[in-house]
Protein backbone atom coordinates (compact mmCIF):
# COMPACT_ATOMS: atom_id res chain seq x y z
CA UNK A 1 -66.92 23.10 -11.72
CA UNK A 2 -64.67 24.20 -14.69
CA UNK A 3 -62.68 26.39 -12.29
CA UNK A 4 -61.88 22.97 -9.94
CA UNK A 5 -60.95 21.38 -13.06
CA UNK A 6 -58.53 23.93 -14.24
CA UNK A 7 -57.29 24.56 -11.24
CA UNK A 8 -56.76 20.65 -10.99
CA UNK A 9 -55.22 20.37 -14.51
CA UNK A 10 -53.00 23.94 -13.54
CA UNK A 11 -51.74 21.80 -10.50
CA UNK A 12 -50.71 18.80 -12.59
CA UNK A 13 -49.00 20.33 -15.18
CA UNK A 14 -47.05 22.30 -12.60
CA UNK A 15 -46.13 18.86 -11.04
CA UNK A 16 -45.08 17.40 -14.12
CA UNK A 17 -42.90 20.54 -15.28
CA UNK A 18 -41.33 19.66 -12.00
CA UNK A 19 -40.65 16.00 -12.32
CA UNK A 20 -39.07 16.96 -15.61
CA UNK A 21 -36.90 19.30 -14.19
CA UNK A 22 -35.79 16.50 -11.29
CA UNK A 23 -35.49 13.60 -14.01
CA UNK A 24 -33.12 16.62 -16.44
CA UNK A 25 -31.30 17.38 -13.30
CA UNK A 26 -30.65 14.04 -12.18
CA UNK A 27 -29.54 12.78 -15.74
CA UNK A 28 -27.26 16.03 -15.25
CA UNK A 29 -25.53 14.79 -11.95
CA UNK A 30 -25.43 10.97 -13.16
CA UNK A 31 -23.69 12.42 -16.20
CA UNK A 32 -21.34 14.99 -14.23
CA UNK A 33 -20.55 11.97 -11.18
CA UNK A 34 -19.59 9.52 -14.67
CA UNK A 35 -17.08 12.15 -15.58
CA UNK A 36 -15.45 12.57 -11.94
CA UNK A 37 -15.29 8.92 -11.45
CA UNK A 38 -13.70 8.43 -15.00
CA UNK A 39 -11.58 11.37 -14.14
CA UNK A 40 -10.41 9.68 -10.81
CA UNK A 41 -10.00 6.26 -12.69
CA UNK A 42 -7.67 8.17 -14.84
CA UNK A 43 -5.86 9.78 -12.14
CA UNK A 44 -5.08 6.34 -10.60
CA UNK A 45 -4.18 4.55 -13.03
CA UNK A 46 -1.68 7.56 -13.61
CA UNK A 47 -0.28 7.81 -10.54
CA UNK A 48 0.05 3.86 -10.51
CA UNK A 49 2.27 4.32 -13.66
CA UNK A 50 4.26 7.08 -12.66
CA UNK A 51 4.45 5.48 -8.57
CA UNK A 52 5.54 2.61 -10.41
CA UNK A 53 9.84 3.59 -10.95
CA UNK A 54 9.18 5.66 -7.78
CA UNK A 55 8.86 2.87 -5.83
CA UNK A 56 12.41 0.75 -5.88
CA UNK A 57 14.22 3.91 -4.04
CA UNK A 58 11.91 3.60 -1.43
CA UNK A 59 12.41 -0.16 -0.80
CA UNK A 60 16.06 0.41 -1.25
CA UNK A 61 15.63 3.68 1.51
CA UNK A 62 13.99 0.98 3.84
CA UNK A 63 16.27 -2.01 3.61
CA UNK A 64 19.16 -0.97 5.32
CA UNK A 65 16.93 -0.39 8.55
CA UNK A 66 15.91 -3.84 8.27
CA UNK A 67 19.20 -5.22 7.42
CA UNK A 68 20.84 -3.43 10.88
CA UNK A 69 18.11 -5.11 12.62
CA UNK A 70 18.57 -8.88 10.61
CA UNK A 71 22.59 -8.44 11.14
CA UNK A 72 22.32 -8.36 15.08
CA UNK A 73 21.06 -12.25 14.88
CA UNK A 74 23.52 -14.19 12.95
CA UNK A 75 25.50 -11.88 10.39
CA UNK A 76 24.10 -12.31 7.48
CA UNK A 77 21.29 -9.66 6.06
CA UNK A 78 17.83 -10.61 6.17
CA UNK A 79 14.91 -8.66 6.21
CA UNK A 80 12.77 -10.24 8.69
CA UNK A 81 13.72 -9.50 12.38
CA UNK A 82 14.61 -12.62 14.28
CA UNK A 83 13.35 -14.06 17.55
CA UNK A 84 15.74 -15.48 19.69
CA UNK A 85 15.02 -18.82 18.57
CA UNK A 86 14.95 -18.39 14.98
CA UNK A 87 17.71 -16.05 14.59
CA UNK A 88 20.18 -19.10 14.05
CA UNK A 89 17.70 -20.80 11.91
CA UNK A 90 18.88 -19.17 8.85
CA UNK A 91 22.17 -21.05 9.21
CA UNK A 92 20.74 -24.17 8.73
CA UNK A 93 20.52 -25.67 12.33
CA UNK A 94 18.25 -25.51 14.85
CA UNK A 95 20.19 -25.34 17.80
CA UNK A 96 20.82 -21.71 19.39
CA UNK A 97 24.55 -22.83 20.38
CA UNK A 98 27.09 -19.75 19.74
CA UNK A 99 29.61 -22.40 19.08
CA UNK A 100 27.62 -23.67 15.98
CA UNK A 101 26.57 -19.97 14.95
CA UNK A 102 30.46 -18.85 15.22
CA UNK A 103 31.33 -22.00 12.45
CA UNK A 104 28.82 -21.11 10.18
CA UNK A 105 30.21 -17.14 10.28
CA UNK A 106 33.17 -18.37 9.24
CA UNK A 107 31.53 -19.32 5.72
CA UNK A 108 30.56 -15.77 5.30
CA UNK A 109 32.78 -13.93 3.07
CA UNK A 110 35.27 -11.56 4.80
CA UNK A 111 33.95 -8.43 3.66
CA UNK A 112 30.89 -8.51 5.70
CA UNK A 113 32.27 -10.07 8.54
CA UNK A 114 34.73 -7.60 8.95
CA UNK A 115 32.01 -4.60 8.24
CA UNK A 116 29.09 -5.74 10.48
CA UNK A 117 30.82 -7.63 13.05
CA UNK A 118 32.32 -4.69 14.97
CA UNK A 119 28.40 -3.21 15.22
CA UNK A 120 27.14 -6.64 16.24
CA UNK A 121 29.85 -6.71 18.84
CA UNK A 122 28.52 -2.88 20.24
C-alpha cells in the first residue's frame, strides 16, 4: 500500500513539474510574440513615416499616364478616363456635339492646345 501511494504521489509531482514547465514556457512565448508584434508595430509605423515623402514622386510618376489618357476626350487633363458620353461633360454641357466641344477648346490657353492637340489629332 505505501508503494501505490508513492508511486501515486511520484506520478503527480512529475505532472506538476510538467505543467510548470508548460505554464514557464508559455509565459516565455507570450512574452517573446509581445516583443515581435511591438517590433512589427515599430517597423510600420516607420516605414509609414519614411513612405510618407516617398510617396508624391510616385503619384507624380503616374499622372502623366492618366493625363495622356484624360487629354484624348476633350483637351484638358483629368485624371479619370472618360466614357464617350462623359468625356464632354467636363466642359460644362451635356451634349456630345464636336461643334460645342471645339468652342469650349478655344477657352483653353494656347500652350496646351498647341502641345496636346497634335497627339489628340494622331
Amino acid at each position: 500500500m505505501i508503494s501505490a501511494l508513492s508511486m501515486h504521489y511520484r506520478k503527480e509531482e512529475e505532472l506538476r513539474k510538467r505543467r510548470i514547465a508548460l505554464e514557464r514556457w508559455q509565459q516565455e512565448q507570450l512574452a517573446r510574440n509581445k516583443e515581435i508584434m511591438a517590433a512589427k508595430q515599430k517597423a510600420i509605423s516607420n516605414t509609414h513615416l519614411t513612405a510618407s515623402p516617398v510617396r508624391p514622386p510616385q503619384q507624380s510618376i503616374s499622372e502623366p499616364a492618366l493625363h495622356k489618357v484624360g487629354t484624348n476626350g476633350g483637351g484638358h487633363q483629368e485624371t479619370r478616363q472618360p466614357s464617350p458620353s462623359s468625356a464632354h461633360s467636363h466642359h460644362g454641357r451635356k451634349s456630345p456635339n464636336p461643334l460645342t466641344c471645339s468652342s469650349a477648346q478655344s477657352k483653353t490657353p494656347k500652350i496646351k492646345r498647341s502641345s496636346k492637340l497634335p497627339k489628340a489629332k494622331k
